[in-house]
PDB file of N, CA and C in Angstrom:
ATOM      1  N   UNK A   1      -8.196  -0.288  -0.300  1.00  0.00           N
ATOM      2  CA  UNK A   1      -9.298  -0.031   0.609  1.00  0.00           C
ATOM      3  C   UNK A   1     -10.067  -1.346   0.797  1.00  0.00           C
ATOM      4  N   UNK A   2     -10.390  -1.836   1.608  1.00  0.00           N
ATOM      5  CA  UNK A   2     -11.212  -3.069   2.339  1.00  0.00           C
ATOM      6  C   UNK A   2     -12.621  -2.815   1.807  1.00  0.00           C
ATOM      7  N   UNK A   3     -13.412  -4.073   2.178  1.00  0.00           N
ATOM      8  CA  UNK A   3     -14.708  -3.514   1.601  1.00  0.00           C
ATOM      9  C   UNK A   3     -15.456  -3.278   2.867  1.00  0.00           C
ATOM     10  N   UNK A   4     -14.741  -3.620   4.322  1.00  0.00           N
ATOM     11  CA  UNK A   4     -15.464  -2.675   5.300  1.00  0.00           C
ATOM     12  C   UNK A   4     -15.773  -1.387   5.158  1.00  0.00           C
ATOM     13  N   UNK A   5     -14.457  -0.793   4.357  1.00  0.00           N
ATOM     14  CA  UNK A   5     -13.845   0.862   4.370  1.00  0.00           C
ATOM     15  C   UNK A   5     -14.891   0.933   2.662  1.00  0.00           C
ATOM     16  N   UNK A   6     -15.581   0.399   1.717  1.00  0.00           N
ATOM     17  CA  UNK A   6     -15.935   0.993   0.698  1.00  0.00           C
ATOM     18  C   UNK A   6     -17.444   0.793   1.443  1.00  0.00           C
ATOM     19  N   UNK A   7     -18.071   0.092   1.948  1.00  0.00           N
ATOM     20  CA  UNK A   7     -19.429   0.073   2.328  1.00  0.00           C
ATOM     21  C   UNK A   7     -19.594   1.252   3.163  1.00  0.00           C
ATOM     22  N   UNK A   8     -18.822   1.395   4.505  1.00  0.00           N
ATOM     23  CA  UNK A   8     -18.713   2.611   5.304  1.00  0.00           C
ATOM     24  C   UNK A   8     -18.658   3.751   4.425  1.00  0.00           C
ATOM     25  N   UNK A   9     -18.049   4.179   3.348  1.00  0.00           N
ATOM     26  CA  UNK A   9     -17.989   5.269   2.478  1.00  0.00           C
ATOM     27  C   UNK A   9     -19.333   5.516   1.488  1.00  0.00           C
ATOM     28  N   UNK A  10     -19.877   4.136   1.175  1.00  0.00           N
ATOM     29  CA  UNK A  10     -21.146   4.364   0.669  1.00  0.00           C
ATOM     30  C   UNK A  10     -22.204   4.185   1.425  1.00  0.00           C
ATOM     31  N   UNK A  11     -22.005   4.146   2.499  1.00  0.00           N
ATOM     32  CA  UNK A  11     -23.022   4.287   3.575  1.00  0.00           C
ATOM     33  C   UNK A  11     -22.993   6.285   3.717  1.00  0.00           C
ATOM     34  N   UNK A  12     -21.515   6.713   4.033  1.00  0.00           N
ATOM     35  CA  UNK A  12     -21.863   7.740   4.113  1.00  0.00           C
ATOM     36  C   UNK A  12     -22.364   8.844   3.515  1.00  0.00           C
ATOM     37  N   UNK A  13     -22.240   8.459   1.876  1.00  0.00           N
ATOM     38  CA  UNK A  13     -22.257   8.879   0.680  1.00  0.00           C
ATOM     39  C   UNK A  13     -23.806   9.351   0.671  1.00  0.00           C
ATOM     40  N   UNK A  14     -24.225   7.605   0.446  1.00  0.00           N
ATOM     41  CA  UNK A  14     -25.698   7.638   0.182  1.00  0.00           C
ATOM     42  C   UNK A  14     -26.644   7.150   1.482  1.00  0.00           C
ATOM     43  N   UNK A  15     -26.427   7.062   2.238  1.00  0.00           N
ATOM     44  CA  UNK A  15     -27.105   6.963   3.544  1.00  0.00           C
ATOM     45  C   UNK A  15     -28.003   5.508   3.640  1.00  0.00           C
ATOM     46  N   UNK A  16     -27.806   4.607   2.591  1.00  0.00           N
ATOM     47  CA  UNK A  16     -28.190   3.656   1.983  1.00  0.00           C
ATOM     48  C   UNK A  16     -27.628   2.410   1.746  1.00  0.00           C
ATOM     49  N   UNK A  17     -27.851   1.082   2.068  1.00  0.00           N
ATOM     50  CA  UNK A  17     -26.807  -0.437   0.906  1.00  0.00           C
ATOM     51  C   UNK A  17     -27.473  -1.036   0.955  1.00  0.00           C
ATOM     52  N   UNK A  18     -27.908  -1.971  -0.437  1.00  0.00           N
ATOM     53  CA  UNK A  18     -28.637  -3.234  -0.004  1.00  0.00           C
ATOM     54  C   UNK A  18     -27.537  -4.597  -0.287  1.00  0.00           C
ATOM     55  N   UNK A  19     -27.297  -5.442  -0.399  1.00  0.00           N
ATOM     56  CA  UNK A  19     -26.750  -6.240  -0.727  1.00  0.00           C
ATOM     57  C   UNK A  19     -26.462  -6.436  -2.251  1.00  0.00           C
ATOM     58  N   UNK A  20     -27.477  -6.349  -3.544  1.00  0.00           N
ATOM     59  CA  UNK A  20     -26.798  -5.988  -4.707  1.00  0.00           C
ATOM     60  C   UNK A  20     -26.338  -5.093  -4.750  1.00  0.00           C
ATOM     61  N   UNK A  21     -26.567  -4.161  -4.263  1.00  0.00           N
ATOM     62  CA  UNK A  21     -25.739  -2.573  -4.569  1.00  0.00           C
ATOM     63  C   UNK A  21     -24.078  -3.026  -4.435  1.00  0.00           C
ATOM     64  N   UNK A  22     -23.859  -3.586  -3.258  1.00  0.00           N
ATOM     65  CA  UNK A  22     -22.336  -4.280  -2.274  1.00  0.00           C
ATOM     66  C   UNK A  22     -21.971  -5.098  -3.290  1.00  0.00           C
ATOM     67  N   UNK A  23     -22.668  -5.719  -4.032  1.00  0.00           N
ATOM     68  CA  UNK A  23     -22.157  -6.667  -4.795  1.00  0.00           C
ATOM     69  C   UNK A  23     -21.729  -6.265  -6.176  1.00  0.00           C
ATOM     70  N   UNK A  24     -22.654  -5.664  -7.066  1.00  0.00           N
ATOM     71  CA  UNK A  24     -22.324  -4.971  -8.163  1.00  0.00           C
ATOM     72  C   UNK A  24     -21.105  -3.923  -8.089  1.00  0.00           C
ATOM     73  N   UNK A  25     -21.082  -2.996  -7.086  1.00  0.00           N
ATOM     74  CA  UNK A  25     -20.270  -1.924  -6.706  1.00  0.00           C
ATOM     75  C   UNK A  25     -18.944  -2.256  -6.032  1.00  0.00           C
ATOM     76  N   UNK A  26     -18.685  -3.347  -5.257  1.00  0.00           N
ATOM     77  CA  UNK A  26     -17.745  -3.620  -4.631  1.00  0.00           C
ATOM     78  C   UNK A  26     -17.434  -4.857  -4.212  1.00  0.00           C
ATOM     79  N   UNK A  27     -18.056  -5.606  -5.262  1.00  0.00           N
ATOM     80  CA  UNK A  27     -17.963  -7.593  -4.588  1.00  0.00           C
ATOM     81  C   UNK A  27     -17.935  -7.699  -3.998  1.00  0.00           C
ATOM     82  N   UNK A  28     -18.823  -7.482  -2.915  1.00  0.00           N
ATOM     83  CA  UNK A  28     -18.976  -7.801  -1.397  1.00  0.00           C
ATOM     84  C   UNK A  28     -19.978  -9.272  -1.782  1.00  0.00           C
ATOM     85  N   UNK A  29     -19.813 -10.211  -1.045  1.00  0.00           N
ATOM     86  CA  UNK A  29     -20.732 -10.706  -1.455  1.00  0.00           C
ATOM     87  C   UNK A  29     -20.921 -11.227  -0.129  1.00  0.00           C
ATOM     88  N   UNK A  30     -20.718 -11.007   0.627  1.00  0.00           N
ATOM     89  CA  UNK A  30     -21.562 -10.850   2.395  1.00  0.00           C
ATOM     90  C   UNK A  30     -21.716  -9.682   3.143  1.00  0.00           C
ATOM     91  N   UNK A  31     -22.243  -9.111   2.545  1.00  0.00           N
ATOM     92  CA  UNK A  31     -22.258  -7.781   3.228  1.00  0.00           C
ATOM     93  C   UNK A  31     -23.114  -7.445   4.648  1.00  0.00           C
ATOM     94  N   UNK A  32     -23.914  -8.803   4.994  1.00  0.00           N
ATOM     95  CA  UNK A  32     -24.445  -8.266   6.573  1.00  0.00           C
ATOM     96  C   UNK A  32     -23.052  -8.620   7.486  1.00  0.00           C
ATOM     97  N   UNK A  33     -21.767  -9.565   6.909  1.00  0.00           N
ATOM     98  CA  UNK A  33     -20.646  -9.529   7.800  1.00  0.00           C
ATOM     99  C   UNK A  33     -20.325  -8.033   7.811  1.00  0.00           C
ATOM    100  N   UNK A  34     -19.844  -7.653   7.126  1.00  0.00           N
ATOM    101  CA  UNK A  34     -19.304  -5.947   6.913  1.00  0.00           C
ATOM    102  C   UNK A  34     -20.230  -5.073   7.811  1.00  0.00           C
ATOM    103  N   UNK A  35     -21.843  -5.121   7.542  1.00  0.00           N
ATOM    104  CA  UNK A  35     -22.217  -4.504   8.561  1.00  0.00           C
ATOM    105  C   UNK A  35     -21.858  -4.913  10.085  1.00  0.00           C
ATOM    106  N   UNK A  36     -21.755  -6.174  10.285  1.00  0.00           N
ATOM    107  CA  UNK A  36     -21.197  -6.440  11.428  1.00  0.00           C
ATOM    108  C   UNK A  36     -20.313  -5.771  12.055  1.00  0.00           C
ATOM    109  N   UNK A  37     -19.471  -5.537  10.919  1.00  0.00           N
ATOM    110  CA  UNK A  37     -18.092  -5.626  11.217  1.00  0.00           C
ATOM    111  C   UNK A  37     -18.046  -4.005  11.751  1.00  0.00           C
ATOM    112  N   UNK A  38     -18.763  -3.274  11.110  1.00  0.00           N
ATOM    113  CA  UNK A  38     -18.364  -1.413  11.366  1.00  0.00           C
ATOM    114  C   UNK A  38     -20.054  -1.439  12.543  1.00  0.00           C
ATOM    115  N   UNK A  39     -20.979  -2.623  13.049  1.00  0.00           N
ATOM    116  CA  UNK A  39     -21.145  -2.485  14.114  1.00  0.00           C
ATOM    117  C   UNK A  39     -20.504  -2.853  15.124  1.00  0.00           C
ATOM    118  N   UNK A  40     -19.936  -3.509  15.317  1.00  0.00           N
ATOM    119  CA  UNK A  40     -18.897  -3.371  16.181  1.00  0.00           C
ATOM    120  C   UNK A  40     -18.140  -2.570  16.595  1.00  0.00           C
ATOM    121  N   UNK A  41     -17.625  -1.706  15.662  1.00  0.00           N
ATOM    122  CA  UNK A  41     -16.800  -0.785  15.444  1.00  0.00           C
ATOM    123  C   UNK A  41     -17.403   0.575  16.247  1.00  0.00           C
ATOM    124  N   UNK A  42     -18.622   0.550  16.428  1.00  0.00           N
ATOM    125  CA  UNK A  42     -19.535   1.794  16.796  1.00  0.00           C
ATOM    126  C   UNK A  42     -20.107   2.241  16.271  1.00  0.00           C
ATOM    127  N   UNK A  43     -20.922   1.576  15.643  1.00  0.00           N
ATOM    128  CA  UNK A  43     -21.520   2.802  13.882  1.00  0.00           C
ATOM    129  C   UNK A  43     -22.569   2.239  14.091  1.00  0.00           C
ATOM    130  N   UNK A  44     -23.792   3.391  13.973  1.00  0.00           N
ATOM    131  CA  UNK A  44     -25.092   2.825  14.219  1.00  0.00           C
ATOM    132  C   UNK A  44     -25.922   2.781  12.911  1.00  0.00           C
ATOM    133  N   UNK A  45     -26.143   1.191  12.762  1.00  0.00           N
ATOM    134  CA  UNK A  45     -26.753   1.273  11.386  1.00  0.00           C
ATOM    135  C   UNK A  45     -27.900   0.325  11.292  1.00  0.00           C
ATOM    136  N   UNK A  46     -28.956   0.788  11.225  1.00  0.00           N
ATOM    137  CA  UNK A  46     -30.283  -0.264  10.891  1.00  0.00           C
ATOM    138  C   UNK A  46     -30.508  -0.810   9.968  1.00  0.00           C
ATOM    139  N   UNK A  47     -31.498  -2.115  10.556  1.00  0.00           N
ATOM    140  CA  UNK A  47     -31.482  -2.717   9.024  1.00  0.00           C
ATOM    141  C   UNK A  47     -33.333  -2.401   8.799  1.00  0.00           C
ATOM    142  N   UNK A  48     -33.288  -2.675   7.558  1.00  0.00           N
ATOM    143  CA  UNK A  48     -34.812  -2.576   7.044  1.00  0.00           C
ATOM    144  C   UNK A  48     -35.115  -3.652   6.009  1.00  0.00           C
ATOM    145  N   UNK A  49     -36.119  -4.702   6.107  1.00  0.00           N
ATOM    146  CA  UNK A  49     -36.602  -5.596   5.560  1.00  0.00           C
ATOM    147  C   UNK A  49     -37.025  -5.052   4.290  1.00  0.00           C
ATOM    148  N   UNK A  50     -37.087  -5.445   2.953  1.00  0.00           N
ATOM    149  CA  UNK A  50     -37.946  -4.563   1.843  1.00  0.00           C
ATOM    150  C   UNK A  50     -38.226  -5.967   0.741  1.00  0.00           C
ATOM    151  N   UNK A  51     -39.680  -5.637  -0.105  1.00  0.00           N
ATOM    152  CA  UNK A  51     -39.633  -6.824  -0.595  1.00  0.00           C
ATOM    153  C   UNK A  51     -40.485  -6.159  -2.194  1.00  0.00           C
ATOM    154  N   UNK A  52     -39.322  -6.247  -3.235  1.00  0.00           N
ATOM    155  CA  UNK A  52     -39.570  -6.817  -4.585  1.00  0.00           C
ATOM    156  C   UNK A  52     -39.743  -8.172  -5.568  1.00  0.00           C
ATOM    157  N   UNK A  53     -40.614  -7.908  -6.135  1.00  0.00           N
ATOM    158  CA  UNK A  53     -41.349  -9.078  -6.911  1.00  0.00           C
ATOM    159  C   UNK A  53     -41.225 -10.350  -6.095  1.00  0.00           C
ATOM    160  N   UNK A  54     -41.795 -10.530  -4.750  1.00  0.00           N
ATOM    161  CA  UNK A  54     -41.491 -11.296  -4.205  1.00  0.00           C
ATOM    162  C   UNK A  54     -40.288 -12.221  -3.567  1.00  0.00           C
ATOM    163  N   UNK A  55     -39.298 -11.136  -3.865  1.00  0.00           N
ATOM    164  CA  UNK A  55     -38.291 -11.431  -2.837  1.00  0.00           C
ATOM    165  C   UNK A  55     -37.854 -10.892  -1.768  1.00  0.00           C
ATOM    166  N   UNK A  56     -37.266 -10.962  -0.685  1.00  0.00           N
ATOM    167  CA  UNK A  56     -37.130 -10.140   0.278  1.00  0.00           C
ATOM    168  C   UNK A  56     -35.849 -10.176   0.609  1.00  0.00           C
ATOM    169  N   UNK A  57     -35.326  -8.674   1.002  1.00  0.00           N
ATOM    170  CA  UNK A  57     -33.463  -8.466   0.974  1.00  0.00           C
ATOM    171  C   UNK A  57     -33.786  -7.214   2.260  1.00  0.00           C
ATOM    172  N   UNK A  58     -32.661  -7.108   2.191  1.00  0.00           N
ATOM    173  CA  UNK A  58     -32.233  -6.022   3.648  1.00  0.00           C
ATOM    174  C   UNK A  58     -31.916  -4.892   3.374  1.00  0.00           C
ATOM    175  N   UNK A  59     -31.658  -3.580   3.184  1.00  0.00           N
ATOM    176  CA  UNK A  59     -31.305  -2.633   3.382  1.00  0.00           C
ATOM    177  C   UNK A  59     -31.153  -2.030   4.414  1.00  0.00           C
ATOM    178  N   UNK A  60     -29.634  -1.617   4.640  1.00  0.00           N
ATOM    179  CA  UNK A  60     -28.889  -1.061   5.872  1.00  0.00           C
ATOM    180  C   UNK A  60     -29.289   0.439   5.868  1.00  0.00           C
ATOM    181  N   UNK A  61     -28.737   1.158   6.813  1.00  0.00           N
ATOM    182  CA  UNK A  61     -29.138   2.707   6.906  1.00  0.00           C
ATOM    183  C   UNK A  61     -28.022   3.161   7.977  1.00  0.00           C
ATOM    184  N   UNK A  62     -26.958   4.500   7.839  1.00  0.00           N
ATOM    185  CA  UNK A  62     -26.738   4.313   8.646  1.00  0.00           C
ATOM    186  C   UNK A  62     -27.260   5.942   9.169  1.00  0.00           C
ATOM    187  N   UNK A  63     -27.113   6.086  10.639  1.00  0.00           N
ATOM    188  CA  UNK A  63     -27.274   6.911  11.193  1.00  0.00           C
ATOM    189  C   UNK A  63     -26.111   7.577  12.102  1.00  0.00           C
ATOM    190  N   UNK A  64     -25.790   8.843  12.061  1.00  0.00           N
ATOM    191  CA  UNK A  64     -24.486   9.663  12.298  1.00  0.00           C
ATOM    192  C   UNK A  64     -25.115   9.557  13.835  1.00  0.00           C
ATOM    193  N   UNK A  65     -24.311   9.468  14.740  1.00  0.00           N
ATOM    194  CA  UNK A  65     -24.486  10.223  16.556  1.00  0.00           C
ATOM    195  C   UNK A  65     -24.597  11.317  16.318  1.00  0.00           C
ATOM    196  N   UNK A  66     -25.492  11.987  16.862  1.00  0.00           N
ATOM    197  CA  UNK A  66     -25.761  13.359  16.990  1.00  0.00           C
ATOM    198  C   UNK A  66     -25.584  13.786  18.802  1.00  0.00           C
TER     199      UNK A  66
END
């Protein structure tokens, strides 16, 4: 399985990824390419800025077409 195909699965899982999650869970270690990659694909997924102890990282989201 690709790690396009394990992010897409834990996207659908948990409706959720931040970049350590991708990394610990599936060595992704570029994971806004991957989001790229399944936006392209058609998959609508937002990103959201979030910031602990003064760092700031991304968390994706995705959202099903209804």
């Amino acid at each position: 399985m690709t790690q396009t195909e394990q992010v897409m699965n834990h996207l659908l899982r948990h409706g959720s990824i931040t970049p350590m999650v991708a990394l610990n869970r599936y060595g992704c270690y570029r994971l806004s390419a991957r989001i790229k990659d399944l936006r392209y694909k058609g998959h609508a997924i937002d990103t959201e800025l979030e910031e602990r102890k003064g760092k700031r990282y991304a968390r994706y989201r995705y959202h099903s077409k209804q």
